[in-house]
Protein backbone atom coordinates (compact mmCIF):
# COMPACT_ATOMS: atom_id res chain seq x y z
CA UNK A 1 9.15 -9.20 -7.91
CA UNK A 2 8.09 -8.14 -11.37
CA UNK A 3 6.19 -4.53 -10.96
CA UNK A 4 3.10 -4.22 -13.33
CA UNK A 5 2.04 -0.63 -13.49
CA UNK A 6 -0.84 -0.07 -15.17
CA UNK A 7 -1.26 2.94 -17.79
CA UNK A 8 2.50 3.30 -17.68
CA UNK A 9 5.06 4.77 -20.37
CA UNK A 10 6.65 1.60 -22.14
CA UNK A 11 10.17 1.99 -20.98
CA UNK A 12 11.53 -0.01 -17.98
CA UNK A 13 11.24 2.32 -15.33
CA UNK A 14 8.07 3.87 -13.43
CA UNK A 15 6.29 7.02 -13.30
CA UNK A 16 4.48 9.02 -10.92
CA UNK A 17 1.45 10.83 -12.58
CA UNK A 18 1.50 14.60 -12.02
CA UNK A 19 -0.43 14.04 -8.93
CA UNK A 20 2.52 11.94 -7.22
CA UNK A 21 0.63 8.64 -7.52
CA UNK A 22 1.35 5.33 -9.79
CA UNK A 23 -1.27 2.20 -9.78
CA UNK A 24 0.16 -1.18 -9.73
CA UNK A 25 -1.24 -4.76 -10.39
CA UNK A 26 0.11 -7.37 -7.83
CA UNK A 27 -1.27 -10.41 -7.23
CA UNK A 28 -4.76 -9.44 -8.97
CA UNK A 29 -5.37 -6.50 -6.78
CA UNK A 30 -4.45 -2.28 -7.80
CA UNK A 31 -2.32 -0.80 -5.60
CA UNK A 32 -2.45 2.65 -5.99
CA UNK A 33 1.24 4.46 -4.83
CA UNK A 34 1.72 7.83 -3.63
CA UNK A 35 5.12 9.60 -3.04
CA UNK A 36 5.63 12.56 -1.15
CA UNK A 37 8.02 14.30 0.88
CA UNK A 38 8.02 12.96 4.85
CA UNK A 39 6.46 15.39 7.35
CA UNK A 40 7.49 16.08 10.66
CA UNK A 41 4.73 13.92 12.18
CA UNK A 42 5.60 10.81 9.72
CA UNK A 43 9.47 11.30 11.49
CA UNK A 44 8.11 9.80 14.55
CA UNK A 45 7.62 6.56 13.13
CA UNK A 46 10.60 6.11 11.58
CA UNK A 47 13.66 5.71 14.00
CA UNK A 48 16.23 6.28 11.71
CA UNK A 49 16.69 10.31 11.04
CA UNK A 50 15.13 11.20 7.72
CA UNK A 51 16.95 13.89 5.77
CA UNK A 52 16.20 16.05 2.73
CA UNK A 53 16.50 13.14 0.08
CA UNK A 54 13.93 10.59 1.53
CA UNK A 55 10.66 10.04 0.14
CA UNK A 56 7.73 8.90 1.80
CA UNK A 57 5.72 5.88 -0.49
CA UNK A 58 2.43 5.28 0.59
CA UNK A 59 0.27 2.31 -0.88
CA UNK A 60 -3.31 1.64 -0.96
CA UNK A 61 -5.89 -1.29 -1.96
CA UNK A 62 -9.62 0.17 -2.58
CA UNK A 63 -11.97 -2.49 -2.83
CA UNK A 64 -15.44 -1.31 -3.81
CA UNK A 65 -15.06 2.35 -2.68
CA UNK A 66 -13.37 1.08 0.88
CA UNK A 67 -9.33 1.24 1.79
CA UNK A 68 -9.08 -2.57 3.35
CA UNK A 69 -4.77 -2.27 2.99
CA UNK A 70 -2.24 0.15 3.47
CA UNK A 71 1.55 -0.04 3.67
CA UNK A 72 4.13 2.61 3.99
CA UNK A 73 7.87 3.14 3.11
CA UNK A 74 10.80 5.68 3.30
CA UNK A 75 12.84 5.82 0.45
CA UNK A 76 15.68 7.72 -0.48
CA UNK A 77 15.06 9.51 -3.83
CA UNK A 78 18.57 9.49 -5.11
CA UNK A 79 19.06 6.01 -5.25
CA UNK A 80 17.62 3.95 -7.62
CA UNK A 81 17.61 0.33 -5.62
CA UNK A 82 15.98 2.02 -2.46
CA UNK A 83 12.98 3.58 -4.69
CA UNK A 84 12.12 -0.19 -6.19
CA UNK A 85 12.65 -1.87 -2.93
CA UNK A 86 10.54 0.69 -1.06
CA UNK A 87 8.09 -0.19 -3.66
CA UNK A 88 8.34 -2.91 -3.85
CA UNK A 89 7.54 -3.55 -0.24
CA UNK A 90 4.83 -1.13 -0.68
CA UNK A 91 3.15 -2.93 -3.16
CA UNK A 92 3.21 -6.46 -1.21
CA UNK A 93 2.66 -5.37 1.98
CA UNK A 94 -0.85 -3.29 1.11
CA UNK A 95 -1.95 -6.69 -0.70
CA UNK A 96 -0.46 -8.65 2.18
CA UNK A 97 -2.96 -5.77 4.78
CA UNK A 98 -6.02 -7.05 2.32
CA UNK A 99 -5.67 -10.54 3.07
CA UNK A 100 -5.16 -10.14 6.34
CA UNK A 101 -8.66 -7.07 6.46
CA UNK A 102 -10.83 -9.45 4.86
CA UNK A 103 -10.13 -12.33 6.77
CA UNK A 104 -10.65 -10.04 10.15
CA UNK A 105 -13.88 -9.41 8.74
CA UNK A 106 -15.22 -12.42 7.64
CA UNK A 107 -14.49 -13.89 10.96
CA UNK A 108 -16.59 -11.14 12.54
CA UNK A 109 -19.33 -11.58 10.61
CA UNK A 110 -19.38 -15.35 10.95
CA UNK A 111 -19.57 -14.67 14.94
CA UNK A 112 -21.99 -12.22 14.15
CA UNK A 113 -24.45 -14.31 12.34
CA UNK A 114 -23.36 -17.11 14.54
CA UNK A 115 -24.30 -15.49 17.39
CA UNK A 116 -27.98 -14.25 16.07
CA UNK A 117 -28.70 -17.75 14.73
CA UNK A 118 -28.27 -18.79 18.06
CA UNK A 119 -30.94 -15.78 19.20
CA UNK A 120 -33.20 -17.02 16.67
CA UNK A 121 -36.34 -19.18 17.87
């Protein structure tokens, strides 16, 4: 998977801003990535035990001021491979959560409107 970041240095790797958060273009939607360290509370959905190294990458897809996907990952911060693949997944899964948010939606609102046609003399 090639990563795009956008507003990033020109060397091969990626950057966190000073915030802890990167934007990426995938599939013509921003992802914007956050990395932290895991709480206590993220633990519990992770089975394996996280230790001191692992880094927590969050990604989300705003579409007109609304979060419609979200993905998460644990990575551990020494290695190299395990930061891009968490990433990586990051990154496909929050456009993968879009897809999947706005076709929820429209189907709702086709039922919706549907259903009020039907109310309509």
């Amino acid at each position: 998977m090639e990563l795009r970041q956008l507003s990033a240095p020109a060397d091969p790797g990626f950057r966190l801003d000073l915030d802890g958060t990167a934007r990426f273009l995938h599939e013509g939607y921003t992802v914007t990535v956050h990395g932290r360290r895991p709480t206590a509370e993220d633990a519990w959905c992770y089975y394996d035990p996280l230790d001191s190294h692992d880094v927590l990458i969050a990604g989300t897809v705003t579409l007109e001021g609304v979060d419609v996907g979200t993905a998460y990952a644990i990575a551990n911060e020494r290695d190299a491979h395990s930061m891009r693949q968490a990433l990586e997944e990051v990154v496909r899964d929050a456009v993968d959560d879009v897809r999947h948010t706005v076709a929820r939606l429209s189907a709702r609102v086709e039922q919706i409107d549907h259903k009020h046609r039907a109310q309509q003399p």
